[in-house]
C-alpha atoms as a PDB file:
ATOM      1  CA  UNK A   1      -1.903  13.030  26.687  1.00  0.00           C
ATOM      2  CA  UNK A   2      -0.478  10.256  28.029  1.00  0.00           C
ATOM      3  CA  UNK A   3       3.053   9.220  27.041  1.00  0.00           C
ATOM      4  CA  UNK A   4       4.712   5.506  26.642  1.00  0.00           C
ATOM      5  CA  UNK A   5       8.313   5.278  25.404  1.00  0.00           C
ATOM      6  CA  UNK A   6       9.276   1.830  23.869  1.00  0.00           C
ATOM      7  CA  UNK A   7      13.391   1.003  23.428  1.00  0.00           C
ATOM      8  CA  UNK A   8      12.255  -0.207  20.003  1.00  0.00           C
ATOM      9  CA  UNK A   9       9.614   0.092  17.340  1.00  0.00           C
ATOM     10  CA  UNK A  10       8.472  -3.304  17.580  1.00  0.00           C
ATOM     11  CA  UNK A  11       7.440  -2.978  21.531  1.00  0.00           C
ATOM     12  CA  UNK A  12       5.770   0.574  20.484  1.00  0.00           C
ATOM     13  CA  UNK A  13       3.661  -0.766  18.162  1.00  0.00           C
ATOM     14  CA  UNK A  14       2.976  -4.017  20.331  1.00  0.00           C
ATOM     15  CA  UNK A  15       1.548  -2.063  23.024  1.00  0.00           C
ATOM     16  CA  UNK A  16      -0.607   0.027  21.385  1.00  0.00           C
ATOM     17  CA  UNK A  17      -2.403  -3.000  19.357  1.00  0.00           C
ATOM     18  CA  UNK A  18      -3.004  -4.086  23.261  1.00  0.00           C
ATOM     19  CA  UNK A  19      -3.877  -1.104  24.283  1.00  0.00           C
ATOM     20  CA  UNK A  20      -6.202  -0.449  21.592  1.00  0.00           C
ATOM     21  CA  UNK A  21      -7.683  -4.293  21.310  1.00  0.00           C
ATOM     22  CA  UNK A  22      -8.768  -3.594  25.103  1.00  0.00           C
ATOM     23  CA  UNK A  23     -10.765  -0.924  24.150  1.00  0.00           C
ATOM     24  CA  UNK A  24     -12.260  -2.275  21.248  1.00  0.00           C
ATOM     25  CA  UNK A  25     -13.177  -5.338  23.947  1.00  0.00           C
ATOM     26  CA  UNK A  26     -15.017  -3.021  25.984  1.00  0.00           C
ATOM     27  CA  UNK A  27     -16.556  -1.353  23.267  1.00  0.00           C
ATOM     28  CA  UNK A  28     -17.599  -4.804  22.235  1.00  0.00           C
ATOM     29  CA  UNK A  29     -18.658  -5.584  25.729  1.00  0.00           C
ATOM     30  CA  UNK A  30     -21.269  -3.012  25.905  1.00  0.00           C
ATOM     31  CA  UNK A  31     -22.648  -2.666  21.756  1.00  0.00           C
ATOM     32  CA  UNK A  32     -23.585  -4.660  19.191  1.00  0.00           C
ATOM     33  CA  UNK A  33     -21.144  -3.085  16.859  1.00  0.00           C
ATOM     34  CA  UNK A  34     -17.822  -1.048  17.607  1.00  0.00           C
ATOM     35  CA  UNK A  35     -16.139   1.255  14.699  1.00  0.00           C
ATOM     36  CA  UNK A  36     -12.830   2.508  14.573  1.00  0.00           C
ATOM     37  CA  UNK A  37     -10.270   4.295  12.359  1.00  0.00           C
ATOM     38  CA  UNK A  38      -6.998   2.339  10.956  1.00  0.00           C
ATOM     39  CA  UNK A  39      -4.220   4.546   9.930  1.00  0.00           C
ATOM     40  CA  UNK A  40      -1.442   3.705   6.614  1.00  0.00           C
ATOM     41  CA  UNK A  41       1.996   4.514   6.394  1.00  0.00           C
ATOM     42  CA  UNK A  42       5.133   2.564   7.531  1.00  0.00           C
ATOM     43  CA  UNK A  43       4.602   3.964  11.233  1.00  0.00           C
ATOM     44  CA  UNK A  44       1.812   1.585  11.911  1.00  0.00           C
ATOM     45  CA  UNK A  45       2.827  -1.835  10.130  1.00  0.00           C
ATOM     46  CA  UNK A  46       4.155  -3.072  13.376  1.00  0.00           C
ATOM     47  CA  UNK A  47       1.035  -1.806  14.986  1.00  0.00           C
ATOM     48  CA  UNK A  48      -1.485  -3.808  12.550  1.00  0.00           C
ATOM     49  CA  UNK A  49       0.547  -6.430  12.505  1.00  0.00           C
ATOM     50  CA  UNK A  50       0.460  -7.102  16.428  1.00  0.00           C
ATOM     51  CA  UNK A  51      -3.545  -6.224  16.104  1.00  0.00           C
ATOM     52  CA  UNK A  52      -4.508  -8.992  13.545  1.00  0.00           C
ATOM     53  CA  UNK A  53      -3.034 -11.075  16.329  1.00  0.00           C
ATOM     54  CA  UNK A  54      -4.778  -9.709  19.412  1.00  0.00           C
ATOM     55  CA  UNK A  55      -7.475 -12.575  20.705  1.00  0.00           C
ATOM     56  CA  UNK A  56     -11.025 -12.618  21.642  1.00  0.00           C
ATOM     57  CA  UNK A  57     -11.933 -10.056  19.372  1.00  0.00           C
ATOM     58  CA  UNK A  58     -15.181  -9.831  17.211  1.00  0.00           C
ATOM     59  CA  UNK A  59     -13.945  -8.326  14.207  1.00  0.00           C
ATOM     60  CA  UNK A  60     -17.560  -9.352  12.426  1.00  0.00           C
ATOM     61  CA  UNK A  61     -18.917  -6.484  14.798  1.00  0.00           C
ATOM     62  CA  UNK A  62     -16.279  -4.161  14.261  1.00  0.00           C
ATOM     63  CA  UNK A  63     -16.965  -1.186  11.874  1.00  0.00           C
ATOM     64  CA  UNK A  64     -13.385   0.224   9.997  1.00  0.00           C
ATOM     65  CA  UNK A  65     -13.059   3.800   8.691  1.00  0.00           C
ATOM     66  CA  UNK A  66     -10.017   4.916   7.205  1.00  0.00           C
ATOM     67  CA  UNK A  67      -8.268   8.527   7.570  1.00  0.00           C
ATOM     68  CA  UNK A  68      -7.298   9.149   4.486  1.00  0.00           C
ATOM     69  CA  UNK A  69      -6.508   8.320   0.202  1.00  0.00           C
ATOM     70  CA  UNK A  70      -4.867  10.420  -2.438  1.00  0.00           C
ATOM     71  CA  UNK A  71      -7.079  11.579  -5.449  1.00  0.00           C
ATOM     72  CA  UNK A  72      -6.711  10.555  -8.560  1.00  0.00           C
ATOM     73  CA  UNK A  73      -4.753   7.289  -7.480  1.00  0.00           C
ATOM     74  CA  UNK A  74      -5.955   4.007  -8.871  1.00  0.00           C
ATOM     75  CA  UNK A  75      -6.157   1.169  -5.884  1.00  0.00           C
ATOM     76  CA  UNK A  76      -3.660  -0.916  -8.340  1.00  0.00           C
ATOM     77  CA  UNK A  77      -1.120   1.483  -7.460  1.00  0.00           C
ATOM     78  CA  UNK A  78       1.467   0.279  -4.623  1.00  0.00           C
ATOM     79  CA  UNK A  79       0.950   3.983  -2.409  1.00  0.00           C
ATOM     80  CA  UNK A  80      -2.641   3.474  -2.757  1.00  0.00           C
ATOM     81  CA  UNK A  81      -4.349   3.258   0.813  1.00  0.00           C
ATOM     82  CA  UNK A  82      -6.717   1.137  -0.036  1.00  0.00           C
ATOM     83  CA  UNK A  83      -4.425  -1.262  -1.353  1.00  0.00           C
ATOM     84  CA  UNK A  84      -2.143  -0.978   1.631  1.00  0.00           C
ATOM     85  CA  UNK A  85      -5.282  -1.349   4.579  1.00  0.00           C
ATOM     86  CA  UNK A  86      -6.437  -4.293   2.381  1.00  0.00           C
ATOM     87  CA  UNK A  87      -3.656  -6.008   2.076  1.00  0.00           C
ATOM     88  CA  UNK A  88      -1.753  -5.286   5.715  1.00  0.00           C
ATOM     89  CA  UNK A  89      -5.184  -5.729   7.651  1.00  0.00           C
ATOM     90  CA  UNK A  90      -8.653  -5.880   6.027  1.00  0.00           C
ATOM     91  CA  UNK A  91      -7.788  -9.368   4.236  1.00  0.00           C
ATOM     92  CA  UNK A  92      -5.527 -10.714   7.005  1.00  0.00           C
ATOM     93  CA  UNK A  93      -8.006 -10.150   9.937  1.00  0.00           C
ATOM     94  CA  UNK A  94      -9.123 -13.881  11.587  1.00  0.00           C
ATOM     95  CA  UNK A  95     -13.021 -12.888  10.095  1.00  0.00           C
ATOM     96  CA  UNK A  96     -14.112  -9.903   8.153  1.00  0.00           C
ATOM     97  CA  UNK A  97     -15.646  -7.106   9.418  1.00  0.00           C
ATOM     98  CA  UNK A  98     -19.068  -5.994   9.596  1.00  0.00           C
ATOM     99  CA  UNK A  99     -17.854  -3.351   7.392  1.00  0.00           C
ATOM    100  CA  UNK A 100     -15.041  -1.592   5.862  1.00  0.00           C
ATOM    101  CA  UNK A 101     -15.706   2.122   4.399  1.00  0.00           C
ATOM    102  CA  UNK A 102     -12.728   2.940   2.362  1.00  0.00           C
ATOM    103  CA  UNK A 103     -11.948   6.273   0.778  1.00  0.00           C
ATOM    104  CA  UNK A 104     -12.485   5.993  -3.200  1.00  0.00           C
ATOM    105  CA  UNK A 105     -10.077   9.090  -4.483  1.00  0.00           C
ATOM    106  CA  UNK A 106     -10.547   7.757  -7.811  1.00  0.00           C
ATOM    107  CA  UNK A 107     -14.112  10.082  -8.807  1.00  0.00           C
ATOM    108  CA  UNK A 108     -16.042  12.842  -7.418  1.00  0.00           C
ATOM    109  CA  UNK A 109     -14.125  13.836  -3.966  1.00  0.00           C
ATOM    110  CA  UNK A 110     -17.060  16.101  -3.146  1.00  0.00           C
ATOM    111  CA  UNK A 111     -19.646  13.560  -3.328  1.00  0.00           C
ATOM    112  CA  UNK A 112     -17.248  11.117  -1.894  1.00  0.00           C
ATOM    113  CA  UNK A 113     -17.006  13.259   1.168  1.00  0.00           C
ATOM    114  CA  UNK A 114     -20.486  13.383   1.726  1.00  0.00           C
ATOM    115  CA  UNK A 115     -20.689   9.514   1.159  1.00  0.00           C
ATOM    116  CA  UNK A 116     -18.275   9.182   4.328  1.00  0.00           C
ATOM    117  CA  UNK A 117     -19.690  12.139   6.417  1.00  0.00           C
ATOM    118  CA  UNK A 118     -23.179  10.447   6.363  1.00  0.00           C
ATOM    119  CA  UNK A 119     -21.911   7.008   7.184  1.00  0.00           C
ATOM    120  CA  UNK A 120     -18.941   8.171  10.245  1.00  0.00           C
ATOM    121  CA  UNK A 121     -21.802  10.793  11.170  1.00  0.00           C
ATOM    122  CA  UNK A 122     -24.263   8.474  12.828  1.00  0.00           C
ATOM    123  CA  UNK A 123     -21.747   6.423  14.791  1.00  0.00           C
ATOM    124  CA  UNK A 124     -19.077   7.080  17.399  1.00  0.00           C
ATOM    125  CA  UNK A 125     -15.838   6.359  16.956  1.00  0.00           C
ATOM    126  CA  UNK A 126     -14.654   3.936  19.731  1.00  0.00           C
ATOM    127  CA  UNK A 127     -10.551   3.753  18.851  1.00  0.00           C
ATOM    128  CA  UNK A 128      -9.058   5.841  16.075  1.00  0.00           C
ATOM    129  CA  UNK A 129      -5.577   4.305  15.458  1.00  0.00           C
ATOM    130  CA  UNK A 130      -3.699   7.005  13.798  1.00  0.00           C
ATOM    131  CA  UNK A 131       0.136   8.190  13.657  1.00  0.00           C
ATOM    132  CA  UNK A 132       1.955  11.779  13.493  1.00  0.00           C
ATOM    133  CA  UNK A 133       3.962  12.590  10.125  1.00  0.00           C
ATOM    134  CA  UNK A 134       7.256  14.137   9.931  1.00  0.00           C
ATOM    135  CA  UNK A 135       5.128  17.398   9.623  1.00  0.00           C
ATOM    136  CA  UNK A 136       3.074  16.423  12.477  1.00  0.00           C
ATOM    137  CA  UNK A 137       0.458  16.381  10.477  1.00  0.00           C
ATOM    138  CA  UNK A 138      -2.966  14.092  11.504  1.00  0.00           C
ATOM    139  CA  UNK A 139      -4.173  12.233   8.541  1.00  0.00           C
ATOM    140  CA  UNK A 140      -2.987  14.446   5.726  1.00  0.00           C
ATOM    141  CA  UNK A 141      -3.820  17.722   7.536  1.00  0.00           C
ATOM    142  CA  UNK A 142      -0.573  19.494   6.587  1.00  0.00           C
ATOM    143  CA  UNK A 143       0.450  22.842   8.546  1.00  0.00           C
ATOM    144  CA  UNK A 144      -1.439  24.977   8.950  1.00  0.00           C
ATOM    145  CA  UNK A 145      -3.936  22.330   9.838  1.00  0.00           C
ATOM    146  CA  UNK A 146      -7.923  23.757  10.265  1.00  0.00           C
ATOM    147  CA  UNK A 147      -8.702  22.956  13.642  1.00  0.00           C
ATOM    148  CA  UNK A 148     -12.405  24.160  12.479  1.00  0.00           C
ATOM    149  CA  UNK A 149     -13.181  21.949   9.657  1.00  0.00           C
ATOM    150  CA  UNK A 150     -16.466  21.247   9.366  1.00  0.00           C
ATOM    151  CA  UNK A 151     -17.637  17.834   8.013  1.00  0.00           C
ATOM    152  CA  UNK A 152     -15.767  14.638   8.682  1.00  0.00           C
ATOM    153  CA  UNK A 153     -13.949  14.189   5.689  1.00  0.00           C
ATOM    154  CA  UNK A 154     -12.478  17.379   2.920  1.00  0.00           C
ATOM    155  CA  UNK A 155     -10.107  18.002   0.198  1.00  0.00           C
ATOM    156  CA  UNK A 156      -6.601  18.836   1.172  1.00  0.00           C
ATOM    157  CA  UNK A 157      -3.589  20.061  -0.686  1.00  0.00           C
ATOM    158  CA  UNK A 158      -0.518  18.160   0.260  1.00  0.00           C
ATOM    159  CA  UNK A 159       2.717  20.572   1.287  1.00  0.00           C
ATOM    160  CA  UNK A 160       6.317  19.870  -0.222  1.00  0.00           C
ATOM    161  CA  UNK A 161       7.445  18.010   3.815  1.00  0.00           C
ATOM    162  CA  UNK A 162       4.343  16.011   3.191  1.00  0.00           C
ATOM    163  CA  UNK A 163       5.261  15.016  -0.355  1.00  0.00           C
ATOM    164  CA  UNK A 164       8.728  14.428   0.070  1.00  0.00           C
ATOM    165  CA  UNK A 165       7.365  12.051   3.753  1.00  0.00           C
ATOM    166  CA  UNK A 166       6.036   9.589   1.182  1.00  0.00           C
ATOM    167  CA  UNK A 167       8.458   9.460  -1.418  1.00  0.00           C
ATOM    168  CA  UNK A 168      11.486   9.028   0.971  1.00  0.00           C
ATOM    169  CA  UNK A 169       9.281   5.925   2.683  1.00  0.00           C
ATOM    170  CA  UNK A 170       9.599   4.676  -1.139  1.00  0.00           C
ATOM    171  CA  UNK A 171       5.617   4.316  -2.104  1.00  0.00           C
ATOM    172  CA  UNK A 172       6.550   6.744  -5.281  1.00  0.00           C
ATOM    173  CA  UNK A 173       9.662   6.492  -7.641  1.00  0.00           C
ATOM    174  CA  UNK A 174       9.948  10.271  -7.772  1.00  0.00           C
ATOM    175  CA  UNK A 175       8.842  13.687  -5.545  1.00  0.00           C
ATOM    176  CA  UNK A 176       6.539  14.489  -8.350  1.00  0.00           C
ATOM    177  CA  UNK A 177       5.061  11.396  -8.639  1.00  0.00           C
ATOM    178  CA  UNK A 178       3.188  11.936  -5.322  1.00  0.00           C
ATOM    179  CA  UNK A 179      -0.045  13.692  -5.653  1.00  0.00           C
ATOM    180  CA  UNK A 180      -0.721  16.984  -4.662  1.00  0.00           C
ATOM    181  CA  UNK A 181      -3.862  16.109  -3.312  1.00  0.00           C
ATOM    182  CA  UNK A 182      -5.597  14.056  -1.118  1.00  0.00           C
ATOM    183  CA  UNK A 183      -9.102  13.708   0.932  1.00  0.00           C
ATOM    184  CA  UNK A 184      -8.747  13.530   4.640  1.00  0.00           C
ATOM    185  CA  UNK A 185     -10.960  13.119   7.494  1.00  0.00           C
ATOM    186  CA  UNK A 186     -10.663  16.257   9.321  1.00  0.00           C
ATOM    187  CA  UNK A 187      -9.232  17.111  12.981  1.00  0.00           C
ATOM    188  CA  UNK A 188     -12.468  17.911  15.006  1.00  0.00           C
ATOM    189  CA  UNK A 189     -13.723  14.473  13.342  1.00  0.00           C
ATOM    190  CA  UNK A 190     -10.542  12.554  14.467  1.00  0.00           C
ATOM    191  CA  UNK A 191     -10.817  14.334  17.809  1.00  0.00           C
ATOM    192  CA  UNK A 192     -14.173  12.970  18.652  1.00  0.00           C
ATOM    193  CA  UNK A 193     -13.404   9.465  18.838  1.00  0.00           C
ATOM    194  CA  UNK A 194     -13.492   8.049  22.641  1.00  0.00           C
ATOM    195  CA  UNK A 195     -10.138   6.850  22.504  1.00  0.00           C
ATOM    196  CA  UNK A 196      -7.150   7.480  20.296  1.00  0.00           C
ATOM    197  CA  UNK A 197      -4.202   5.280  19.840  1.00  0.00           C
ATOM    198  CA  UNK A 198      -1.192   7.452  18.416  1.00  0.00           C
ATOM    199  CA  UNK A 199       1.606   5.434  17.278  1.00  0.00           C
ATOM    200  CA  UNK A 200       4.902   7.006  16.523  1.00  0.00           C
ATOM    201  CA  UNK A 201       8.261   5.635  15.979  1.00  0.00           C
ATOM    202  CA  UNK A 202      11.830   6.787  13.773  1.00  0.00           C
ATOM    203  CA  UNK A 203      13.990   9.474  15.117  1.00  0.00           C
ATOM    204  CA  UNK A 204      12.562  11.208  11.732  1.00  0.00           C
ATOM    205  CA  UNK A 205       9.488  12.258  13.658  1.00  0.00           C
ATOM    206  CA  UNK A 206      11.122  13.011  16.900  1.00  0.00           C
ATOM    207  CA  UNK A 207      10.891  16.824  15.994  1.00  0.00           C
ATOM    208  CA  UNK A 208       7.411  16.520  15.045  1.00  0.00           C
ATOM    209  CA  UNK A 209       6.580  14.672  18.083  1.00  0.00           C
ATOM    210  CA  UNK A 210       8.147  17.447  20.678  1.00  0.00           C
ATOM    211  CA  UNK A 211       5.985  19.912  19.104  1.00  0.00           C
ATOM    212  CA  UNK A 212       3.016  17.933  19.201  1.00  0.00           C
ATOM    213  CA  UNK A 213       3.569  17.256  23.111  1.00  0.00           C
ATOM    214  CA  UNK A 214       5.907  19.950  24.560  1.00  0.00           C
ATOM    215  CA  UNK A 215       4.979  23.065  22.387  1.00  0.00           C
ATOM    216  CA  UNK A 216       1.599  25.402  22.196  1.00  0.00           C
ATOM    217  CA  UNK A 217      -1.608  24.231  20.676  1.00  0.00           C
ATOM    218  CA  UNK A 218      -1.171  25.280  17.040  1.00  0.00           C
ATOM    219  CA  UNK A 219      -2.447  24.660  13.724  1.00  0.00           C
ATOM    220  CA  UNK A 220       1.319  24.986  12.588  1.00  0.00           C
ATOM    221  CA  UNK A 221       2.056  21.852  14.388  1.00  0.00           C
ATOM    222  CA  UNK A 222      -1.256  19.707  13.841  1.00  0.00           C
ATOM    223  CA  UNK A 223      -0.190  16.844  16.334  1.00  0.00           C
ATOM    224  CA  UNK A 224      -0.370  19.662  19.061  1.00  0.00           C
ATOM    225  CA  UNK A 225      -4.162  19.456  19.279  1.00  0.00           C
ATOM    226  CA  UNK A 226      -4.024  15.669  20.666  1.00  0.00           C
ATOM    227  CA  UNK A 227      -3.346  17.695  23.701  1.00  0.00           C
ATOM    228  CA  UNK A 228      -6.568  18.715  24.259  1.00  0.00           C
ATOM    229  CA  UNK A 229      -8.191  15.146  23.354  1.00  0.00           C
ATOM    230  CA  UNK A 230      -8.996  13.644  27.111  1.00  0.00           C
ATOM    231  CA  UNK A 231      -7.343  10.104  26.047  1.00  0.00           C
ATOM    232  CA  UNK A 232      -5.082   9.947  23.371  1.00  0.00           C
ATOM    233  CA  UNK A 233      -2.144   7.813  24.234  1.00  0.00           C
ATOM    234  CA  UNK A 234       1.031   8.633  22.468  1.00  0.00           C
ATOM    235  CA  UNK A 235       2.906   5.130  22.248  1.00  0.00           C
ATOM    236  CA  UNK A 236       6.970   6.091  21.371  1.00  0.00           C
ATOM    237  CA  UNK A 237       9.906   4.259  19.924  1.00  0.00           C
ATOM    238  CA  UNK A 238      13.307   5.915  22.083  1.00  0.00           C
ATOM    239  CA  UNK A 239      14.369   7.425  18.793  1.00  0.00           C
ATOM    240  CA  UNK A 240      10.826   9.283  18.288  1.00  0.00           C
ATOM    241  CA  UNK A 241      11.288  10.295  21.987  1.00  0.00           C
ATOM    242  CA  UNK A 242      14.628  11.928  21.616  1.00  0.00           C
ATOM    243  CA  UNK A 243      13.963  15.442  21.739  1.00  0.00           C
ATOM    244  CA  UNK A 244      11.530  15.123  24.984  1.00  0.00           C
ATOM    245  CA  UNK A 245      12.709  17.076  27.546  1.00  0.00           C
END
């Protein structure tokens, strides 16, 4: 894993939109279509942000997948992911994209698992831009994450840390207005993306973030398996870096 520590979140998530857009180029360069993965959550608005912004980039052959929505959450609703990849990037990029596959939580989760499996299972992912939660978890693959999952995409129950992640980033009034469950593209699916662009700032993950790249490969602390990915870049705010020996 290779490590890049930013003095503040805005140069973290700066650098990884450049890091990412230049593989997306070279993806570009060499197929008629790229795909990648866009991550939610506060962690990456800096990231998308700077992304939108990157030039020389065909977004009409670009191909979006998304990690992850809560079930049972109408896209109307201010948390929903959906609304928030819309909004923050979808709508805002200079041309659409060839396509955007986004997670409906709203029906039938195991049928809308399948849906995405099919689509993500004939393509490779070129960049996967995802973050690490306070839990470490990867997309909403709370301790003890399956490293074994098989499919692309499942239904997950959401722990209490997870929970309580959301509602103290203010996308719910109240703990137990967050859902309790949620479908999420699983770990061997994010892992086999070519490139992955991890974006992590807030001394509130800086726990989560030593485990992930100083402790053992564990299910206990999901992150932890980006260790074994052969190039995910891990792009740092100082605060998220604290704990790092």
């Amino acid at each position: 894993m290779n490590l890049h520590i930013y003095p503040t979140p805005v140069l973290s998530g700066s650098a990884a939109a450049a890091a990412g857009a230049q593989s997306l180029r070279e993806a570009l360069a060499n197929h008629p279509l790229a795909h990648i993965i866009v991550a939610t959550g506060a962690s990456q608005f800096e990231m998308l942000s700077r992304l939108i912004e990157e030039p020389d980039l065909a977004w009409s052959r670009v191909v979006i997948f998304h990690l992850d929505e809560y079930l049972g959450l109408p896209i109307t609703h201010p948390a929903s992911f959906r609304k928030y990849l819309w909004e923050r990037f979808v709508s805002r990029l200079p041309q659409p994209p060839h396509a955007f596959h986004a997670i409906n939580g709203e029906g039938d989760a195991a049928a809308e698992c399948g849906r995405l499996g099919e689509l993500i299972g004939s393509v490779t992912i070129d960049v996967a831009f995802i973050g690490i939660g306070e839990n470490a978890h990867l997309a909403f693959n709370d301790p003890p994450a399956d490293f074994a999952a098989t499919g692309a995409y499942h239904v997950v129950t959401l722990d209490e840390a997870c929970r309580a992640q959301q509602f103290g980033e203010g996308w719910f009034p109240s703990l137990d207005a967050v859902p309790t469950q949620a479908i999420s593209m699983t770990i061997p699916e994010i892992l086999r993306s070519r490139r992955i662009i991890c974006t992590v700032p807030d001394a509130r993950k800086a726990a989560a973030v030593k485990g992930s790249v100083e402790g053992p490969i564990t299910p206990e602390v999901p992150g932890s398996i980006l260790q074994r990915h052969p190039a995910t870049d891990l792009f740092l705010d100082e605060a998220a870096a604290g704990l790092l020996k």
